[in-house]
PDB file of N, CA and C in Angstrom:
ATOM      1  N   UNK A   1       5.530  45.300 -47.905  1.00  0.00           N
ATOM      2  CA  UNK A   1       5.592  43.868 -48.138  1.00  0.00           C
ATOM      3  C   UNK A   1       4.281  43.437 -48.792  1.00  0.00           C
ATOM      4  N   UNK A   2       3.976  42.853 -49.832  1.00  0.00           N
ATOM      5  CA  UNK A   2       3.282  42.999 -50.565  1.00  0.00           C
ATOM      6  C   UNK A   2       2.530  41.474 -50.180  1.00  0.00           C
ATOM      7  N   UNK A   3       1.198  41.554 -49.504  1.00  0.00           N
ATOM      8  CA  UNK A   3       0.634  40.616 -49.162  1.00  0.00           C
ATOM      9  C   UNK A   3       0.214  40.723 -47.559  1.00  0.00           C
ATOM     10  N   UNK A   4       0.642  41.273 -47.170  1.00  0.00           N
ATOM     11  CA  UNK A   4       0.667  41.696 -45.879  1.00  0.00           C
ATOM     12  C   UNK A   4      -0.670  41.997 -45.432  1.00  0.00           C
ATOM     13  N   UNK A   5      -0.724  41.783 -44.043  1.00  0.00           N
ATOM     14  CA  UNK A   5      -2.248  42.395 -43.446  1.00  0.00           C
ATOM     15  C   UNK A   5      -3.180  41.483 -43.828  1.00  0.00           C
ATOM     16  N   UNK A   6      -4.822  42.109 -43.136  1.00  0.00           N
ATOM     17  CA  UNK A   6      -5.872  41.372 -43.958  1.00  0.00           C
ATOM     18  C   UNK A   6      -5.718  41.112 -45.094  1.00  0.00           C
ATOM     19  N   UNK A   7      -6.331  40.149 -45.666  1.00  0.00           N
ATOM     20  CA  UNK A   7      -6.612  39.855 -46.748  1.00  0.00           C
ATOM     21  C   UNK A   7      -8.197  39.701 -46.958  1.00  0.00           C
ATOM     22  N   UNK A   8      -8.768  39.739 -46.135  1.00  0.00           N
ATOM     23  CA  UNK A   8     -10.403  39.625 -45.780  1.00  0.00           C
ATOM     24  C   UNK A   8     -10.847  40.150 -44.440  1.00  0.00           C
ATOM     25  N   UNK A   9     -11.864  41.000 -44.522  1.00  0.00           N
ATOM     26  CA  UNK A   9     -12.432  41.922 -43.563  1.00  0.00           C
ATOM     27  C   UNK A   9     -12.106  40.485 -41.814  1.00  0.00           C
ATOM     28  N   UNK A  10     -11.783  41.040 -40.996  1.00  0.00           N
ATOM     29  CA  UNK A  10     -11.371  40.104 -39.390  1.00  0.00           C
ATOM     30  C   UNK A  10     -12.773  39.820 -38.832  1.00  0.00           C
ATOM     31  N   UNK A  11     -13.468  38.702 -38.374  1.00  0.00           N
ATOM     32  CA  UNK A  11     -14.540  38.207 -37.451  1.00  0.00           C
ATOM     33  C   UNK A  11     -14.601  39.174 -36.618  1.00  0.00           C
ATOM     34  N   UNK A  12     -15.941  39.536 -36.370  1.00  0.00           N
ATOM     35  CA  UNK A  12     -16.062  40.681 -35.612  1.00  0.00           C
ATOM     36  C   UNK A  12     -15.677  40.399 -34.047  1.00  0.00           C
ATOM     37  N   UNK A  13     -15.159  39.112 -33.613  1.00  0.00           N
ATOM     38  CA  UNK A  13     -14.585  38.419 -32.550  1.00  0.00           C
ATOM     39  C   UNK A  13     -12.940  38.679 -32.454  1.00  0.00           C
ATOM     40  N   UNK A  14     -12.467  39.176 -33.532  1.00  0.00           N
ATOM     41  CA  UNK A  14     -11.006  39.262 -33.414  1.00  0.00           C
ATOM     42  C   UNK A  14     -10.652  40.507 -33.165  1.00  0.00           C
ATOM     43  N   UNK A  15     -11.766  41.593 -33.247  1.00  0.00           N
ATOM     44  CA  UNK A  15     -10.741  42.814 -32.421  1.00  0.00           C
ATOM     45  C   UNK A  15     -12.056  43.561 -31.600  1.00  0.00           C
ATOM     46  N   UNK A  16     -13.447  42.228 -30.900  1.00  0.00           N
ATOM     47  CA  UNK A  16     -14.188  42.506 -29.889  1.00  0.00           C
ATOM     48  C   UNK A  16     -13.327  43.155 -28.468  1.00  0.00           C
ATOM     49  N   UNK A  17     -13.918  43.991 -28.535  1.00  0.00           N
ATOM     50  CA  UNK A  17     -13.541  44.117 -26.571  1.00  0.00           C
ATOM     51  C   UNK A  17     -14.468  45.777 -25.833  1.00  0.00           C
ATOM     52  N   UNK A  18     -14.211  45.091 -24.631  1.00  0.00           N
ATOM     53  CA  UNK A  18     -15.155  46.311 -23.555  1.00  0.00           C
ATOM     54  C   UNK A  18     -14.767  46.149 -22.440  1.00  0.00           C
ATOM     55  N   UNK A  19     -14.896  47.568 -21.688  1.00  0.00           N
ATOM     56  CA  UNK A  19     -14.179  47.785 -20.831  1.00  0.00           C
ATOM     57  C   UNK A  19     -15.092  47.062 -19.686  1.00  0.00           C
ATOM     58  N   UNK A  20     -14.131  46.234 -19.202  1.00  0.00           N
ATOM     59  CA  UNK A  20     -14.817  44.950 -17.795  1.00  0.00           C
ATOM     60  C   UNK A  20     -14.379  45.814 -16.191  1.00  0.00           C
ATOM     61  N   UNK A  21     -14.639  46.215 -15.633  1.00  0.00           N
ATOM     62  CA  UNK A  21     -14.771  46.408 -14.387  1.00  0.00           C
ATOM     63  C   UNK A  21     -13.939  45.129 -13.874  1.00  0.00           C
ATOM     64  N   UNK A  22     -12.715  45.057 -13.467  1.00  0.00           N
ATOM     65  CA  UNK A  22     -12.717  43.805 -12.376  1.00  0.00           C
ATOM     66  C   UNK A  22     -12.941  42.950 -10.558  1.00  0.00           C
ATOM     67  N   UNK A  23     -13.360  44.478 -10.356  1.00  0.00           N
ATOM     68  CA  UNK A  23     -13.967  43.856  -9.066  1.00  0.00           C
ATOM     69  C   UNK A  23     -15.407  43.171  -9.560  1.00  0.00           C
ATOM     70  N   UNK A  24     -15.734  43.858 -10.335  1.00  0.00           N
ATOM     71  CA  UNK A  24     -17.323  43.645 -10.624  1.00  0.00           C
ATOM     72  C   UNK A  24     -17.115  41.722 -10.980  1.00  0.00           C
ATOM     73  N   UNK A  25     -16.296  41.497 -11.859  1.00  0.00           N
ATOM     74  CA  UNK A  25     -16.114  40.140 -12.694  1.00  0.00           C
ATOM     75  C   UNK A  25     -15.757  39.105 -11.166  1.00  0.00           C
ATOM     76  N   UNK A  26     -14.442  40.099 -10.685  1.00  0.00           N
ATOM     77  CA  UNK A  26     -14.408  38.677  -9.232  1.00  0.00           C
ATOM     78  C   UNK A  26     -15.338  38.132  -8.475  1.00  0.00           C
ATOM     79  N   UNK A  27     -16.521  39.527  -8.167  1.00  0.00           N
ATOM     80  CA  UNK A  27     -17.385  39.305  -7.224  1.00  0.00           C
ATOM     81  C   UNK A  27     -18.230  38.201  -8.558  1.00  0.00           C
ATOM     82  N   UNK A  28     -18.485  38.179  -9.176  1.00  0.00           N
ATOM     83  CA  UNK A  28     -19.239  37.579 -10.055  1.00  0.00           C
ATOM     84  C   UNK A  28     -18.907  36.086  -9.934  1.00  0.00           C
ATOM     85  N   UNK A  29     -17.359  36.106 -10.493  1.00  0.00           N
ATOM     86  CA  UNK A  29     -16.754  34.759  -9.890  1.00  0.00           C
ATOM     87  C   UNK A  29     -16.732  34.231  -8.930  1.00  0.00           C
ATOM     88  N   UNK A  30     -16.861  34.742  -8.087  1.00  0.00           N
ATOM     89  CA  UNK A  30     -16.925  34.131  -6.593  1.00  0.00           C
ATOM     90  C   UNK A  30     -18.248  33.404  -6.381  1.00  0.00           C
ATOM     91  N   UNK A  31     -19.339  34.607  -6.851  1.00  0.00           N
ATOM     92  CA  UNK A  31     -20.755  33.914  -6.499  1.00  0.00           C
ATOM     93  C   UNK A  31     -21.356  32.932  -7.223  1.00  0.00           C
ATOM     94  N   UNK A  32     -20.342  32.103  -8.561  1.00  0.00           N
ATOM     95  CA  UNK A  32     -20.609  31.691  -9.211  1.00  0.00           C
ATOM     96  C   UNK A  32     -20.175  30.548  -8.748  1.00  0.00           C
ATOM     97  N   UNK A  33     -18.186  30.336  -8.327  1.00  0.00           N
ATOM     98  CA  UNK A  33     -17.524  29.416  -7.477  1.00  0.00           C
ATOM     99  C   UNK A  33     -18.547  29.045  -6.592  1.00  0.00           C
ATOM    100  N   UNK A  34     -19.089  29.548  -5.254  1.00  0.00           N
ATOM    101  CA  UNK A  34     -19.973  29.572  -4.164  1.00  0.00           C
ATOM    102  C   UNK A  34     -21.372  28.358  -4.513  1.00  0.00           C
ATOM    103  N   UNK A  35     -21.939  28.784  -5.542  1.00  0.00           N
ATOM    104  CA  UNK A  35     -22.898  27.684  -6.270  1.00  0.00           C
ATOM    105  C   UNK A  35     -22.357  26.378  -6.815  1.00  0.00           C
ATOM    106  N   UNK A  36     -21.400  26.884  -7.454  1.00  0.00           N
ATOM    107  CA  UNK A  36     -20.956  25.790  -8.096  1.00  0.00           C
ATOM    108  C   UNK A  36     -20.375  24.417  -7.711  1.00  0.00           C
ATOM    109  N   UNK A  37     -20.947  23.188  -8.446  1.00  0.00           N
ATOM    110  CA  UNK A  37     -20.578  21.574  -7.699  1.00  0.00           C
ATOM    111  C   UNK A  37     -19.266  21.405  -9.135  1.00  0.00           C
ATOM    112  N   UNK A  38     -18.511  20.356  -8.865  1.00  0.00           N
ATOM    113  CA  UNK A  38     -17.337  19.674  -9.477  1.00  0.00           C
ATOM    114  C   UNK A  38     -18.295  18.615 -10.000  1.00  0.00           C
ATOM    115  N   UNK A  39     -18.206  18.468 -11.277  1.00  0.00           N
ATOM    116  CA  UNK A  39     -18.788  17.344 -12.013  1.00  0.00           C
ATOM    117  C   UNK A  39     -17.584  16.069 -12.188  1.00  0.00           C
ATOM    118  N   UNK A  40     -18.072  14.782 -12.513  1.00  0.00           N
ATOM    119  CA  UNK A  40     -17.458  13.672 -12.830  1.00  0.00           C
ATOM    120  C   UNK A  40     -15.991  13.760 -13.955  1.00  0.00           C
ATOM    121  N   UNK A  41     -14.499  13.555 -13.222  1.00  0.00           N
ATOM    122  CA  UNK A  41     -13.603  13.685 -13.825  1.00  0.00           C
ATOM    123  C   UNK A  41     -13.805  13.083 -15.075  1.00  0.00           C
ATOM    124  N   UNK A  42     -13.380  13.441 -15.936  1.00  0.00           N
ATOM    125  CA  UNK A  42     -12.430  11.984 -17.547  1.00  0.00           C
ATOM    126  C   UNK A  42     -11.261  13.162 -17.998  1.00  0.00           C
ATOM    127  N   UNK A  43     -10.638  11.946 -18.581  1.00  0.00           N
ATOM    128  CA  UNK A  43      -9.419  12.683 -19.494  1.00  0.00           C
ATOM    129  C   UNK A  43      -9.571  12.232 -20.737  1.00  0.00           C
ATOM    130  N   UNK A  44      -9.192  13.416 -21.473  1.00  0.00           N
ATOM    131  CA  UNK A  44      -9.507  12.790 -22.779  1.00  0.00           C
ATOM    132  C   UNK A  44      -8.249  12.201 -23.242  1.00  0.00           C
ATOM    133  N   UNK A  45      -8.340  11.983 -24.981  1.00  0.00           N
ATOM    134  CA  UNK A  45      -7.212  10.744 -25.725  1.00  0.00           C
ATOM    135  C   UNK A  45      -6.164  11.023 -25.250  1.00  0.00           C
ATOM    136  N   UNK A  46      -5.520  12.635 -25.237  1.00  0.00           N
ATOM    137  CA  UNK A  46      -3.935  12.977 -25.408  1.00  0.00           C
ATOM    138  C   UNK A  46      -4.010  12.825 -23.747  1.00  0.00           C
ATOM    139  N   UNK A  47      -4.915  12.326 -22.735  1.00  0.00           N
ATOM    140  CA  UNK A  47      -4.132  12.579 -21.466  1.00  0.00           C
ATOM    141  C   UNK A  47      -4.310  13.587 -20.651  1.00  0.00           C
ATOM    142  N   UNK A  48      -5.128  14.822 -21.415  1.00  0.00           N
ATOM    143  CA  UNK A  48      -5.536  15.517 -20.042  1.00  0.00           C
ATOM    144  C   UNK A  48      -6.463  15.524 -19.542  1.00  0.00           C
ATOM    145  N   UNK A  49      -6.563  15.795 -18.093  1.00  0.00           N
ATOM    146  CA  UNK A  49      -8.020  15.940 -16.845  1.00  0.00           C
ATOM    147  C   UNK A  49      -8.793  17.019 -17.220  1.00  0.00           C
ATOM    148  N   UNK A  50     -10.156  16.141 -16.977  1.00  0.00           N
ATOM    149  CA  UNK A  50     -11.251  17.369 -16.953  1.00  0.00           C
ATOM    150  C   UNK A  50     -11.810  17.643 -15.871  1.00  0.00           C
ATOM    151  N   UNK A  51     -12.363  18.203 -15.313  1.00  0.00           N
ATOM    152  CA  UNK A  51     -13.145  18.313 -14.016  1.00  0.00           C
ATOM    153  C   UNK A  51     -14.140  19.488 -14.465  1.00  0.00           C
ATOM    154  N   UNK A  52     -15.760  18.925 -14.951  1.00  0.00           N
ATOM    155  CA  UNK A  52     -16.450  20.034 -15.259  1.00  0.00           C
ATOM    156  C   UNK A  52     -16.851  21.104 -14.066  1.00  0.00           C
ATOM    157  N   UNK A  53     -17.256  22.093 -13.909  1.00  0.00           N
ATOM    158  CA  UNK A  53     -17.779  23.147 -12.920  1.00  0.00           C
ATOM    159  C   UNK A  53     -19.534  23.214 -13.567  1.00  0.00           C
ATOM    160  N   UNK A  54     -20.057  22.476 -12.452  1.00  0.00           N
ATOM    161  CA  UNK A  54     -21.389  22.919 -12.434  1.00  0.00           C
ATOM    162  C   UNK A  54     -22.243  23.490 -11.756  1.00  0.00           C
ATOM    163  N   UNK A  55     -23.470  24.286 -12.407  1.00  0.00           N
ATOM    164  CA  UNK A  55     -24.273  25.108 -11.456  1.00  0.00           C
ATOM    165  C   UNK A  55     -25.790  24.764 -12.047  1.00  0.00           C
ATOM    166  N   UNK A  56     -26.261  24.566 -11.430  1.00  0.00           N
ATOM    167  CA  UNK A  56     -27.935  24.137 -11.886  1.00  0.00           C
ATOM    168  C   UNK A  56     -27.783  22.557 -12.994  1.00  0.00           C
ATOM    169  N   UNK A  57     -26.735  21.717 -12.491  1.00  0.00           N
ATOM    170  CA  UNK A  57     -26.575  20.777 -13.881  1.00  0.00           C
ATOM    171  C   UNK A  57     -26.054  21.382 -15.283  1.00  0.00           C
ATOM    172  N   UNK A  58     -25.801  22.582 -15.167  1.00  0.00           N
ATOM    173  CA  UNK A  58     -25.582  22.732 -16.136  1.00  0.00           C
ATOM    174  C   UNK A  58     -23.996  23.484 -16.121  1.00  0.00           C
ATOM    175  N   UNK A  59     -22.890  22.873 -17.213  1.00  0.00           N
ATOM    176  CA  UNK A  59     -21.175  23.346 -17.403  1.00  0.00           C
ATOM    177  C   UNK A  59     -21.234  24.795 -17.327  1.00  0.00           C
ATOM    178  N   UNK A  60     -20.638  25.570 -16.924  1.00  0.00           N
ATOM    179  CA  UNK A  60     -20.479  26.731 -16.396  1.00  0.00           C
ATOM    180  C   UNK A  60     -18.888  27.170 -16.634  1.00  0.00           C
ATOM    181  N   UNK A  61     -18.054  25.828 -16.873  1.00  0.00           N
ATOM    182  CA  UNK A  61     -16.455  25.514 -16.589  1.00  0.00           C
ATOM    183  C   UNK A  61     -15.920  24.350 -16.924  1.00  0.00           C
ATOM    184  N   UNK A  62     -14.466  24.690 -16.064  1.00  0.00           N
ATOM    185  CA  UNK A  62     -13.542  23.468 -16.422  1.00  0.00           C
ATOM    186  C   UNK A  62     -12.207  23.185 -15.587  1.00  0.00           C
ATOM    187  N   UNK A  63     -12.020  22.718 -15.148  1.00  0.00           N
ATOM    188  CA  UNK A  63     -10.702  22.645 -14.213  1.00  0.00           C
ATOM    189  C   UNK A  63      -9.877  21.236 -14.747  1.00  0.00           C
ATOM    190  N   UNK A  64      -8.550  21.901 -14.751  1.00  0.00           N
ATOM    191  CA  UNK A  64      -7.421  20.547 -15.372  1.00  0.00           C
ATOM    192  C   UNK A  64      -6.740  20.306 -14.225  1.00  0.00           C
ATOM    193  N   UNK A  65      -7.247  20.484 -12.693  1.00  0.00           N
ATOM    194  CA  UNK A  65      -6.851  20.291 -11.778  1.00  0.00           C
ATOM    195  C   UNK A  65      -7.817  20.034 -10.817  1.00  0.00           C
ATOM    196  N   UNK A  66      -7.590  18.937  -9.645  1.00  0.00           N
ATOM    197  CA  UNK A  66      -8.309  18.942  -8.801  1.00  0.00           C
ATOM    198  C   UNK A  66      -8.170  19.667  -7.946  1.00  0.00           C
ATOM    199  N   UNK A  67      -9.166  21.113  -7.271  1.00  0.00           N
ATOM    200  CA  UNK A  67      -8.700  22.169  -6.258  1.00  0.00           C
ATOM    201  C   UNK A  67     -10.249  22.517  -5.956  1.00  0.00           C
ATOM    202  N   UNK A  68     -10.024  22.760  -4.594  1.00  0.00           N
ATOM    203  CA  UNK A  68     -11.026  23.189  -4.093  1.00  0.00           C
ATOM    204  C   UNK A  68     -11.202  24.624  -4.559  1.00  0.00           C
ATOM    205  N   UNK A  69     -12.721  24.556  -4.590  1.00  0.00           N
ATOM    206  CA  UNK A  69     -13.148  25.937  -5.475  1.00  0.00           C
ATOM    207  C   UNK A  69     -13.232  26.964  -4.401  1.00  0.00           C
ATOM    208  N   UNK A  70     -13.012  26.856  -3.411  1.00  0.00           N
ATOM    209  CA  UNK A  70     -13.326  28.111  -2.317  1.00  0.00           C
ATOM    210  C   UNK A  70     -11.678  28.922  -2.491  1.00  0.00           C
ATOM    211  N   UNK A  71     -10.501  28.017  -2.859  1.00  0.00           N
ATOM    212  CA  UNK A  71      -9.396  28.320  -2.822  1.00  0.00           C
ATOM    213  C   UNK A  71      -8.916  29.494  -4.334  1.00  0.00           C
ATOM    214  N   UNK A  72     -10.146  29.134  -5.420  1.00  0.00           N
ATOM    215  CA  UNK A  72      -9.398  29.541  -6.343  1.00  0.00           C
ATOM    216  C   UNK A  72      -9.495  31.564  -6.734  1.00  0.00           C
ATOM    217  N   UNK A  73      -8.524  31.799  -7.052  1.00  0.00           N
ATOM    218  CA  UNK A  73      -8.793  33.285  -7.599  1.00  0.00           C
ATOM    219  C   UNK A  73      -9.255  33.469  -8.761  1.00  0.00           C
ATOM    220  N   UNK A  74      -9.172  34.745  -9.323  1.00  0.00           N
ATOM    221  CA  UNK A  74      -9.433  35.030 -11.023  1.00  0.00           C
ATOM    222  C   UNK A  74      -8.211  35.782 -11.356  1.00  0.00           C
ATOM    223  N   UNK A  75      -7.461  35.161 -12.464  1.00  0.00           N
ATOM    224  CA  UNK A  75      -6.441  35.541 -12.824  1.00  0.00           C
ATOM    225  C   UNK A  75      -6.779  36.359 -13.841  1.00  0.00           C
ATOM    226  N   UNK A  76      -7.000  36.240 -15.325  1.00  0.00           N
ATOM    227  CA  UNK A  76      -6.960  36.882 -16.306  1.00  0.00           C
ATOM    228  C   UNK A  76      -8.632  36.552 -16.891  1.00  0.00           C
ATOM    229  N   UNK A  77      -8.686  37.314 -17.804  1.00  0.00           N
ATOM    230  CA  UNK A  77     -10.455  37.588 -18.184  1.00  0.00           C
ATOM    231  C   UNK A  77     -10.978  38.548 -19.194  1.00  0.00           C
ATOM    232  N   UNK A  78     -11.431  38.110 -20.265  1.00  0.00           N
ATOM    233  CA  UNK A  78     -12.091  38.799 -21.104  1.00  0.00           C
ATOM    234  C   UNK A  78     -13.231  38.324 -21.478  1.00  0.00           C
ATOM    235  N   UNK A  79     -13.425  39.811 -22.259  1.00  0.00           N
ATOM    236  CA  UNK A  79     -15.002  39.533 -23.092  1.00  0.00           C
ATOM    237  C   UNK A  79     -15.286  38.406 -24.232  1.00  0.00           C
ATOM    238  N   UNK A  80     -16.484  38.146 -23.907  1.00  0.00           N
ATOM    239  CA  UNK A  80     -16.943  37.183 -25.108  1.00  0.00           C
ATOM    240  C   UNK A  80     -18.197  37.730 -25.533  1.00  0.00           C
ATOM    241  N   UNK A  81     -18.999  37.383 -26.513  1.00  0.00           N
ATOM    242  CA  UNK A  81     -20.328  37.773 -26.779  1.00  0.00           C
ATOM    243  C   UNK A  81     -21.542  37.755 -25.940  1.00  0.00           C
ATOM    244  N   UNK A  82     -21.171  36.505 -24.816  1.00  0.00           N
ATOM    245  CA  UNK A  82     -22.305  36.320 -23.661  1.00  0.00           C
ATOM    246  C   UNK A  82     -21.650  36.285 -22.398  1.00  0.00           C
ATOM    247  N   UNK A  83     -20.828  37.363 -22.050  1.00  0.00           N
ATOM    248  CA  UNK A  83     -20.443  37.461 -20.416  1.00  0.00           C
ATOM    249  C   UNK A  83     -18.766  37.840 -20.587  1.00  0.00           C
ATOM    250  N   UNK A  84     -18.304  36.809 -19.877  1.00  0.00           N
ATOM    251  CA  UNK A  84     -16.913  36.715 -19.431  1.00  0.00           C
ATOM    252  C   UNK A  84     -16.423  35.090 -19.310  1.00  0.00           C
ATOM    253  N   UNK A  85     -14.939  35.387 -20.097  1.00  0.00           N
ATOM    254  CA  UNK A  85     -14.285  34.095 -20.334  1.00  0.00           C
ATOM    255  C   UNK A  85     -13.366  34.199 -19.054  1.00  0.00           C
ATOM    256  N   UNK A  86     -13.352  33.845 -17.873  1.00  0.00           N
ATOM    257  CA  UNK A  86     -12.304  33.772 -16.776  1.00  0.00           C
ATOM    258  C   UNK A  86     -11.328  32.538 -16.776  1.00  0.00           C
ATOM    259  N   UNK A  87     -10.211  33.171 -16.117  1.00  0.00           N
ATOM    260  CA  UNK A  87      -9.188  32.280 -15.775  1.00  0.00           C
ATOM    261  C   UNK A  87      -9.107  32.160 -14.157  1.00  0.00           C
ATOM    262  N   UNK A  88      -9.070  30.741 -13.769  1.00  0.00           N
ATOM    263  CA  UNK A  88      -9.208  30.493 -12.726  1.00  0.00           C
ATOM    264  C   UNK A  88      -7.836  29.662 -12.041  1.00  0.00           C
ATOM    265  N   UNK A  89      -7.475  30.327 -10.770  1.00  0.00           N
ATOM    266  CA  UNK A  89      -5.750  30.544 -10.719  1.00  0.00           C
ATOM    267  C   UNK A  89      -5.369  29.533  -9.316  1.00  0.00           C
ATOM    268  N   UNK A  90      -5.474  28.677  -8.748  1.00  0.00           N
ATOM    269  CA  UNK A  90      -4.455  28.350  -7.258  1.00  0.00           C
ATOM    270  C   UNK A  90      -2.934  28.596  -7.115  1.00  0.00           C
ATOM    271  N   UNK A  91      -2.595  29.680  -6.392  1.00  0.00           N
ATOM    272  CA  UNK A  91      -1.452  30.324  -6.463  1.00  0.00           C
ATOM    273  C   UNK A  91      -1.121  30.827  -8.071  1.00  0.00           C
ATOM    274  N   UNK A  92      -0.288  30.856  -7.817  1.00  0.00           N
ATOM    275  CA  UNK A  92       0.510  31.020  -9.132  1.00  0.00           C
ATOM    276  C   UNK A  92      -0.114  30.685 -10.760  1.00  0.00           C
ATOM    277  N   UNK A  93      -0.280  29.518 -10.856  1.00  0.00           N
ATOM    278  CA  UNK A  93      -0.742  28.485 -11.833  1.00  0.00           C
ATOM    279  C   UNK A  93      -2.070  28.579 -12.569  1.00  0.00           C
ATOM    280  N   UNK A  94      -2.792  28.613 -13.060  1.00  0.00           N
ATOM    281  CA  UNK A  94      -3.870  28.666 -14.078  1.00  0.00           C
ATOM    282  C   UNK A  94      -4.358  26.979 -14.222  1.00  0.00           C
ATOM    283  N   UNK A  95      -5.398  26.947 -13.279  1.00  0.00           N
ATOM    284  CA  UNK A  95      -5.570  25.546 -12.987  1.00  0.00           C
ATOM    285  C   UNK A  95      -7.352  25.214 -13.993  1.00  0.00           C
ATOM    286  N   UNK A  96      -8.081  26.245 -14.302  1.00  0.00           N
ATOM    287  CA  UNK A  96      -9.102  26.031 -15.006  1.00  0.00           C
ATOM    288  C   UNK A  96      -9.799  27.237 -15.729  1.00  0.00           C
ATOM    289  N   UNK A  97     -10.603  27.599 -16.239  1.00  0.00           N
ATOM    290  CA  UNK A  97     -11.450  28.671 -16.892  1.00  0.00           C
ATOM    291  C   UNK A  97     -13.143  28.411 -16.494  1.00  0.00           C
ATOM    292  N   UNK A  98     -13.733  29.840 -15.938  1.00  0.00           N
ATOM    293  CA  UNK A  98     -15.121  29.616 -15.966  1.00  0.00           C
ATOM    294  C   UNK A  98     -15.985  30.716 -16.592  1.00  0.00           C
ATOM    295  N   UNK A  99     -17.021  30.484 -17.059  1.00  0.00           N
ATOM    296  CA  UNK A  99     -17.730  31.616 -18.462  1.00  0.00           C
ATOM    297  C   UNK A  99     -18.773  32.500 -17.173  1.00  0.00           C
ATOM    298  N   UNK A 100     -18.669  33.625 -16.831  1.00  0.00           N
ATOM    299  CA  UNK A 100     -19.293  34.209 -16.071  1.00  0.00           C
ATOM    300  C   UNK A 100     -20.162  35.148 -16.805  1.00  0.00           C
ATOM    301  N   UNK A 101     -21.611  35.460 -16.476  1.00  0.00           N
ATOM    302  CA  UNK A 101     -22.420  36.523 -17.559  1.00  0.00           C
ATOM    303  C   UNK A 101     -22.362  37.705 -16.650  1.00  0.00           C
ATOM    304  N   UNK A 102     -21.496  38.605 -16.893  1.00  0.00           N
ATOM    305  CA  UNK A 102     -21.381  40.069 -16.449  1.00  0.00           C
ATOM    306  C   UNK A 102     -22.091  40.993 -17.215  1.00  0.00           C
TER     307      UNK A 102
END
Protein backbone atom coordinates (compact mmCIF):
# COMPACT_ATOMS: atom_id res chain seq x y z
CA UNK A 1 0.00 0.00 0.00
CA UNK A 2 1.80 2.73 -1.13
CA UNK A 3 2.09 5.42 1.57
CA UNK A 4 1.96 3.36 4.35
CA UNK A 5 4.06 3.40 7.59
CA UNK A 6 6.35 6.22 8.73
CA UNK A 7 6.64 8.79 6.75
CA UNK A 8 9.19 10.53 9.17
CA UNK A 9 11.62 8.95 11.60
CA UNK A 10 8.76 8.32 15.25
CA UNK A 11 9.61 10.70 18.56
CA UNK A 12 11.85 8.86 20.42
CA UNK A 13 8.66 8.77 22.97
CA UNK A 14 6.61 6.62 20.64
CA UNK A 15 8.31 3.35 20.85
CA UNK A 16 10.20 4.41 24.55
CA UNK A 17 9.91 1.61 27.03
CA UNK A 18 11.77 -0.39 30.03
CA UNK A 19 11.29 -3.03 31.86
CA UNK A 20 9.39 -1.59 35.32
CA UNK A 21 9.45 -3.99 38.15
CA UNK A 22 5.85 -3.72 39.57
CA UNK A 23 6.09 -4.33 43.05
CA UNK A 24 8.89 -1.91 43.01
CA UNK A 25 6.33 0.98 41.23
CA UNK A 26 3.36 0.01 43.92
CA UNK A 27 5.56 0.29 46.82
CA UNK A 28 6.59 3.60 45.28
CA UNK A 29 2.96 4.50 44.90
CA UNK A 30 1.96 3.88 48.05
CA UNK A 31 4.75 5.95 49.69
CA UNK A 32 3.92 8.60 47.55
CA UNK A 33 -0.20 8.20 48.26
CA UNK A 34 1.01 8.10 52.20
CA UNK A 35 2.60 11.82 51.77
CA UNK A 36 0.40 12.99 49.66
CA UNK A 37 -2.51 15.96 50.56
CA UNK A 38 -5.73 16.46 47.98
CA UNK A 39 -5.44 19.94 46.64
CA UNK A 40 -8.47 22.44 45.98
CA UNK A 41 -11.20 20.85 43.55
CA UNK A 42 -12.27 22.94 40.00
CA UNK A 43 -13.71 21.59 36.94
CA UNK A 44 -12.83 22.74 33.99
CA UNK A 45 -15.15 24.26 30.75
CA UNK A 46 -16.40 20.74 29.37
CA UNK A 47 -17.38 19.72 33.07
CA UNK A 48 -14.87 17.61 34.44
CA UNK A 49 -13.44 17.37 38.24
CA UNK A 50 -10.08 17.92 39.19
CA UNK A 51 -8.73 17.06 42.44
CA UNK A 52 -4.88 17.83 42.35
CA UNK A 53 -2.53 15.21 44.47
CA UNK A 54 0.00 17.04 46.38
CA UNK A 55 3.30 16.42 48.05
CA UNK A 56 5.62 19.18 49.27
CA UNK A 57 3.02 21.86 47.48
CA UNK A 58 3.95 20.64 44.73
CA UNK A 59 1.22 18.40 41.74
CA UNK A 60 2.49 15.03 41.82
CA UNK A 61 -1.29 14.03 40.25
CA UNK A 62 -4.79 14.10 39.58
CA UNK A 63 -7.96 12.51 40.58
CA UNK A 64 -11.47 12.92 38.58
CA UNK A 65 -12.88 11.53 41.64
CA UNK A 66 -13.25 12.24 45.13
CA UNK A 67 -11.60 8.98 47.05
CA UNK A 68 -9.69 8.57 49.76
CA UNK A 69 -6.10 7.99 48.91
CA UNK A 70 -5.38 5.23 51.47
CA UNK A 71 -8.16 3.27 49.42
CA UNK A 72 -6.62 3.59 46.04
CA UNK A 73 -4.55 0.81 44.06
CA UNK A 74 -2.24 1.01 40.93
CA UNK A 75 -3.82 -0.25 38.03
CA UNK A 76 -1.82 0.23 34.88
CA UNK A 77 1.71 2.12 34.45
CA UNK A 78 4.36 3.06 32.26
CA UNK A 79 7.49 4.68 31.50
CA UNK A 80 8.03 8.23 30.83
CA UNK A 81 11.36 10.08 30.57
CA UNK A 82 11.29 11.08 34.41
CA UNK A 83 9.81 8.07 36.41
CA UNK A 84 6.43 6.52 36.03
CA UNK A 85 3.05 7.57 34.60
CA UNK A 86 0.52 5.53 37.08
CA UNK A 87 -2.99 4.77 36.99
CA UNK A 88 -4.74 5.07 40.05
CA UNK A 89 -7.82 2.56 40.48
CA UNK A 90 -10.92 2.36 43.45
CA UNK A 91 -12.22 -0.99 42.66
CA UNK A 92 -12.70 -1.55 39.35
CA UNK A 93 -12.64 2.05 37.83
CA UNK A 94 -9.62 4.30 37.01
CA UNK A 95 -10.44 7.20 39.18
CA UNK A 96 -6.98 9.34 38.68
CA UNK A 97 -3.16 9.14 37.47
CA UNK A 98 0.01 9.91 39.61
CA UNK A 99 3.78 10.57 38.06
CA UNK A 100 5.99 8.46 40.42
CA UNK A 101 10.11 8.76 39.93
CA UNK A 102 11.19 5.06 39.94
Amino acid sequence: MPGAGWTYSPRWDHYYSAELDRDEVTKETRTLLAKATKGDAWTDPKGRRHIPLLVDNQIVGNLWEDADLANLDLAGYWAVPNGVHAELALGQRIVGTIWVGV
